[in-house]
Protein backbone atom coordinates (compact mmCIF):
# COMPACT_ATOMS: atom_id res chain seq x y z
CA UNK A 1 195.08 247.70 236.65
CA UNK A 2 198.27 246.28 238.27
CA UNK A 3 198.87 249.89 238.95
CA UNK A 4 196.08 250.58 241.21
CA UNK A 5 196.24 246.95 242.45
CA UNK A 6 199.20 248.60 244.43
CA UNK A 7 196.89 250.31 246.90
CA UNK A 8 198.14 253.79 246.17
CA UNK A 9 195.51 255.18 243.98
CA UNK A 10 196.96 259.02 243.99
CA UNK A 11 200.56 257.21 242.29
CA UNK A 12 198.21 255.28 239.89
CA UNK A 13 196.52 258.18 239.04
CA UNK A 14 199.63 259.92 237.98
CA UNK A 15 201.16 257.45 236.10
CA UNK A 16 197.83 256.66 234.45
CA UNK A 17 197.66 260.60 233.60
CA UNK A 18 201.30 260.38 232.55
CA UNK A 19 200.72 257.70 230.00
CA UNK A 20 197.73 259.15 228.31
CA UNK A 21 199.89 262.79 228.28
CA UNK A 22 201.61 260.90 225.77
CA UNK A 23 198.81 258.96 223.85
CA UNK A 24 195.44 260.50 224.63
CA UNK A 25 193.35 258.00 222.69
CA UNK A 26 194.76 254.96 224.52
CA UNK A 27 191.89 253.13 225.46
CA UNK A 28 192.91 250.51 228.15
CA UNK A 29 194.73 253.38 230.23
CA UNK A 30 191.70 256.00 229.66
CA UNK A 31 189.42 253.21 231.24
CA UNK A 32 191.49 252.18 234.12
CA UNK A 33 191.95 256.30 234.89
CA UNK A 34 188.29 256.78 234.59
CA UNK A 35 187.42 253.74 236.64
CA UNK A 36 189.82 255.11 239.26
CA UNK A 37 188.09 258.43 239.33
CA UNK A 38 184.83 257.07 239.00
CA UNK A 39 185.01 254.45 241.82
CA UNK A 40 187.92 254.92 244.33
CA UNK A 41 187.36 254.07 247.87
CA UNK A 42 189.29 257.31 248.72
CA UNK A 43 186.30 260.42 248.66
CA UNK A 44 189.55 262.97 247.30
CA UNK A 45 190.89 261.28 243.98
CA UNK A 46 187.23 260.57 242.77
CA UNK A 47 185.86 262.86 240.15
CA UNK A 48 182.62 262.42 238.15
CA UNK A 49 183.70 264.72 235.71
CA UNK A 50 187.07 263.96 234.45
CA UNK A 51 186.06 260.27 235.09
CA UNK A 52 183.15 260.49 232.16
CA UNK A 53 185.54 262.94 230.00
CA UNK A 54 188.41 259.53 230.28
CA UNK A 55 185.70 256.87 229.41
CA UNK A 56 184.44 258.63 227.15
CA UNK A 57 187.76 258.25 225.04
CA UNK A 58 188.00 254.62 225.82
CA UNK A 59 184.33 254.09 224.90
CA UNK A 60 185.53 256.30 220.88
CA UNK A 61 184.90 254.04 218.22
CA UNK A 62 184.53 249.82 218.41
CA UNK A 63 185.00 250.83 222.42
CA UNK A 64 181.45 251.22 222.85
CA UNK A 65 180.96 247.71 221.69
CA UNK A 66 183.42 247.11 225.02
CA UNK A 67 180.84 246.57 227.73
CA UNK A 68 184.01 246.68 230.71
CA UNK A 69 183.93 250.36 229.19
CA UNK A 70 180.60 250.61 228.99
CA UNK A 71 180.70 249.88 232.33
CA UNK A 72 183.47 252.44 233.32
CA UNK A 73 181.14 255.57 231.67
CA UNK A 74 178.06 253.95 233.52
CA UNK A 75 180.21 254.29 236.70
CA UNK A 76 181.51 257.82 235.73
CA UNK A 77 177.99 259.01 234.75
CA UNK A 78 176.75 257.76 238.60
CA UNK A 79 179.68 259.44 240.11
CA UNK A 80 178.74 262.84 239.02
CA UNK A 81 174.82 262.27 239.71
CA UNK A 82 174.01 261.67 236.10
CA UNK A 83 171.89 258.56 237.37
CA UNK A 84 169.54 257.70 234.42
CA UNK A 85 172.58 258.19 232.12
CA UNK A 86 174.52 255.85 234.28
CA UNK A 87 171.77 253.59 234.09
CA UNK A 88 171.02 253.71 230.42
CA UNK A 89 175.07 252.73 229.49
CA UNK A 90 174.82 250.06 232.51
CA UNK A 91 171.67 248.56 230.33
CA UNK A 92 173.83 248.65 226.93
CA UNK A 93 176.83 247.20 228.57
CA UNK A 94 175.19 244.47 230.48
CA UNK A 95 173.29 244.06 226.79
CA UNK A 96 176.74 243.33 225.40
CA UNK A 97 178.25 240.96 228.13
CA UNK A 98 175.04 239.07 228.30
CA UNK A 99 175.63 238.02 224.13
CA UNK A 100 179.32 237.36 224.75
CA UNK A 101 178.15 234.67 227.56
CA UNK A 102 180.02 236.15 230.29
CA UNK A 103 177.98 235.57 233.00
CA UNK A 104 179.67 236.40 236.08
CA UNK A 105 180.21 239.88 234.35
CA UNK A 106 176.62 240.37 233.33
CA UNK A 107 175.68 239.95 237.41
CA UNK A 108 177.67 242.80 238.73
CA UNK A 109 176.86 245.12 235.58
CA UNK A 110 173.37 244.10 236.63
CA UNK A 111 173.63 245.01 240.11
CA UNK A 112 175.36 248.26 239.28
CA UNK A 113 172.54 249.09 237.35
CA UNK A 114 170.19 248.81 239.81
CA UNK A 115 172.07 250.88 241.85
CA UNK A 116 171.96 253.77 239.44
CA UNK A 117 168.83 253.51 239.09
CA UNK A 118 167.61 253.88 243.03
CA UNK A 119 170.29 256.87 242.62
CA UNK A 120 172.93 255.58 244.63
CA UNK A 121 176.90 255.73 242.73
CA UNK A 122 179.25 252.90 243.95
CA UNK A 123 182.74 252.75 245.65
CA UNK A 124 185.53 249.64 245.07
């Protein structure tokens, strides 16, 4: 994330794509790219598609017991119009982050998921 903390999303993106050319499976970098994609402030690097196809890799395995990944596919899913899908992983995720007692967490999963579900996606 210190990456795309820089401000330039399109040299995130890159190295982000770099990385993961090397270790597909990575989850940490698969999230960040996906949350990128998914969320972006910048209409041209976002991308529904290859957002859900990197989240899904972070969410493989104990991942979907992640809810920040969770969180990324919900995001993904609403960025390519997939709204009740987006809503449905935004209901598991803030499931999750509600047990671990984050609460701070649980409120904007919460209000993300209300936003997929009046169909509406969400920009950072």
């Amino acid at each position: 994330m210190a990456l795309w903390a820089s401000g330039d999303s399109r040299a995130d993106v890159k190295q982000y794509q770099h990385v993961l050319n090397m270790k597909p499976t990575w989850r940490v970098p698969a999230n960040s790219l996906a949350w990128i994609l998914a969320t972006d402030r910048d209409e041209s690097i976002r991308n529904g598609e290859k957002a859900i196809t990197w989240a899904r890799v972070a969410c493989k395995g104990k991942g979907v017991y992640h809810p920040e990944f969770l969180d990324t596919l919900a995001a993904a899913f609403a960025r390519a119009g997939r709204f009740k899908e987006a809503e449905q992983t935004a209901l598991q995720a803030a499931t999750l982050v509600r047990q671990s007692g984050h609460k701070g967490l649980a409120k904007k999963i919460e209000q993300r998921r209300i936003r997929c579900h009046s169909g509406s996606a969400f920009s950072e």
